[in-house]
Protein backbone atom coordinates (compact mmCIF):
# COMPACT_ATOMS: atom_id res chain seq x y z
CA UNK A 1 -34.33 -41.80 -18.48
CA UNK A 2 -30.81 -41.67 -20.01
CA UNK A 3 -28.19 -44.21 -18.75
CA UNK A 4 -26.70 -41.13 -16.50
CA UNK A 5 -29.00 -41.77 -14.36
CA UNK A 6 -29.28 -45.67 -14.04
CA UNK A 7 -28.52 -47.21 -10.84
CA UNK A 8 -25.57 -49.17 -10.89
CA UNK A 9 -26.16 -52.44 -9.29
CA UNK A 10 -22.40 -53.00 -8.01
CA UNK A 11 -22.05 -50.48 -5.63
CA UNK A 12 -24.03 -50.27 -2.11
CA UNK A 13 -26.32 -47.37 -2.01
CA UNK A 14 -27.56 -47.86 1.50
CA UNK A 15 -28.84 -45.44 3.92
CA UNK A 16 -25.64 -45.30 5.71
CA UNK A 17 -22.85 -44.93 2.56
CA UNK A 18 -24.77 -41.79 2.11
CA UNK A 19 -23.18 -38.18 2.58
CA UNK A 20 -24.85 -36.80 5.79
CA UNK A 21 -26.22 -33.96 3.99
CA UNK A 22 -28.39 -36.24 1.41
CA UNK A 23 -29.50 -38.92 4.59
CA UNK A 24 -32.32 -37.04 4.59
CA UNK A 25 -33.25 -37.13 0.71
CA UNK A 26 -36.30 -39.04 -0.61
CA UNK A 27 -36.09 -42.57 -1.67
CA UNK A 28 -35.29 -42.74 -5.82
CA UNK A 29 -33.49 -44.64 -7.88
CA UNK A 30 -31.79 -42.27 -9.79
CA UNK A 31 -31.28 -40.01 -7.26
CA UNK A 32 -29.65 -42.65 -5.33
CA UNK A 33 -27.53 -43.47 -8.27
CA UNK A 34 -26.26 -39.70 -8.40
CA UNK A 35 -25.84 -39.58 -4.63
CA UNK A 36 -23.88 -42.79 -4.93
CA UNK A 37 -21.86 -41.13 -8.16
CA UNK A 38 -21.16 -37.91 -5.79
CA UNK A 39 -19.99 -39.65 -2.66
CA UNK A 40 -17.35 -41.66 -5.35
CA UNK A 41 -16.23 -38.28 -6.65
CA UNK A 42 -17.74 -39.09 -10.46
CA UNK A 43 -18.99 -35.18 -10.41
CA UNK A 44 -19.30 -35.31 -14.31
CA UNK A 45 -21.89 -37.66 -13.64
CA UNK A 46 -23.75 -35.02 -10.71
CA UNK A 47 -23.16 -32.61 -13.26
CA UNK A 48 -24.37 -34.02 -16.33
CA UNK A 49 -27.66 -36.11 -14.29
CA UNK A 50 -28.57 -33.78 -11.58
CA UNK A 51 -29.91 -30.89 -13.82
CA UNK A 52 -32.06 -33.76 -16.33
CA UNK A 53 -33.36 -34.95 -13.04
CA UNK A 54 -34.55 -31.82 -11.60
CA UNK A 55 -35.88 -31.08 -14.77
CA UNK A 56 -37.59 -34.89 -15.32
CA UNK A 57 -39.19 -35.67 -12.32
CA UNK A 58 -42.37 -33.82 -10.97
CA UNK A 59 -41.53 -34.54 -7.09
CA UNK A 60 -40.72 -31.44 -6.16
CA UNK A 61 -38.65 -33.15 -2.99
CA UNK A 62 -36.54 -34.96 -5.78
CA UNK A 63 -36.32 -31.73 -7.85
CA UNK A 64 -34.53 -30.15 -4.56
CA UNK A 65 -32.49 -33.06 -3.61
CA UNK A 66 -30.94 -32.96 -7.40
CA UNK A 67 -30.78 -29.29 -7.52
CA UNK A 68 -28.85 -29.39 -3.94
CA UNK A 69 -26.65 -32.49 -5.21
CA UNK A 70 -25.66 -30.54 -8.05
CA UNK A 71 -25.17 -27.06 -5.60
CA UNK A 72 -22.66 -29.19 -4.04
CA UNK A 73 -19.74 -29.72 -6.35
CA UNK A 74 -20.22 -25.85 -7.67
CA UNK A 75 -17.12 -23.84 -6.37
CA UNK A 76 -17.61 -21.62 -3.35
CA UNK A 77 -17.68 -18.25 -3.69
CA UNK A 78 -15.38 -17.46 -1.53
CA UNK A 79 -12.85 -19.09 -3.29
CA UNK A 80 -13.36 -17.54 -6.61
CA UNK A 81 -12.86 -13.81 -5.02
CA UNK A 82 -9.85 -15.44 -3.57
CA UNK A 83 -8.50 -16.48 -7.17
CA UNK A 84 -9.23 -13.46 -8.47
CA UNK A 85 -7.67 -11.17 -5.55
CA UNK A 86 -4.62 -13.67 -5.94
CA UNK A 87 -4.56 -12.64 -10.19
CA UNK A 88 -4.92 -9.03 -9.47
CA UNK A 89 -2.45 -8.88 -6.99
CA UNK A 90 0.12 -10.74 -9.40
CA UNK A 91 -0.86 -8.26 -11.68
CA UNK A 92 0.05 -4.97 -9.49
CA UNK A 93 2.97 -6.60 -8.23
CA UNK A 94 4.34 -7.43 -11.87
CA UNK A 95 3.27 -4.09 -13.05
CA UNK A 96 5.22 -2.86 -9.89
CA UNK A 97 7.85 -4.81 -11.38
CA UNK A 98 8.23 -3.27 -15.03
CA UNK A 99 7.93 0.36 -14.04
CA UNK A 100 10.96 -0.21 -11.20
CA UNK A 101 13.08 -2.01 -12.97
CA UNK A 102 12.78 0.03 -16.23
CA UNK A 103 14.88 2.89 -15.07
């Protein structure tokens, strides 16, 4: 496995530094290092390690946990209609803009 997803013997990847949502994954060392990388905010690393995992390992629990871990720190949808309703509003109001002030 690449060093993405070596555990990193410093840091305290114990049951309870865990999100709540991965308590319940299964026991592995690399997906305990990208847990541990996720709940320190290192999301290159989730992003990067997560996919190689899923794609590595032939538990299929593990394949979930990693594809869920990497789920995670993908923008909500939500908030991308929100972005773009904020850019096409700009747009009308700017276009609003030009054809008022033109005259």
């Amino acid at each position: 496995m690449s060093d993405l997803l070596d555990a990193d013997p410093n840091l305290d990847a114990t049951l309870d530094s865990r999100p709540a949502f991965a308590r319940n994954f299964p026991k592995d060392d690399a997906l305990d290092a990208l847990v541990t990388a996720f709940s320190r905010g290192d999301f290159r690393r989730v992003r990067e390690g997560a996919p190689k995992l899923a794609e590595q390992s032939e538990d299929h629990a593990i394949q979930a946990a990693a594809r869920e871990l990497r789920r995670r720190i993908d923008p909500s949808p939500v908030a991308l209609y929100l972005v773009a309703l904020g850019f096409m509003l700009l747009v009308v109001l700017y276009g609003h803009y030009l054809t008022r002030s033109a005259g």
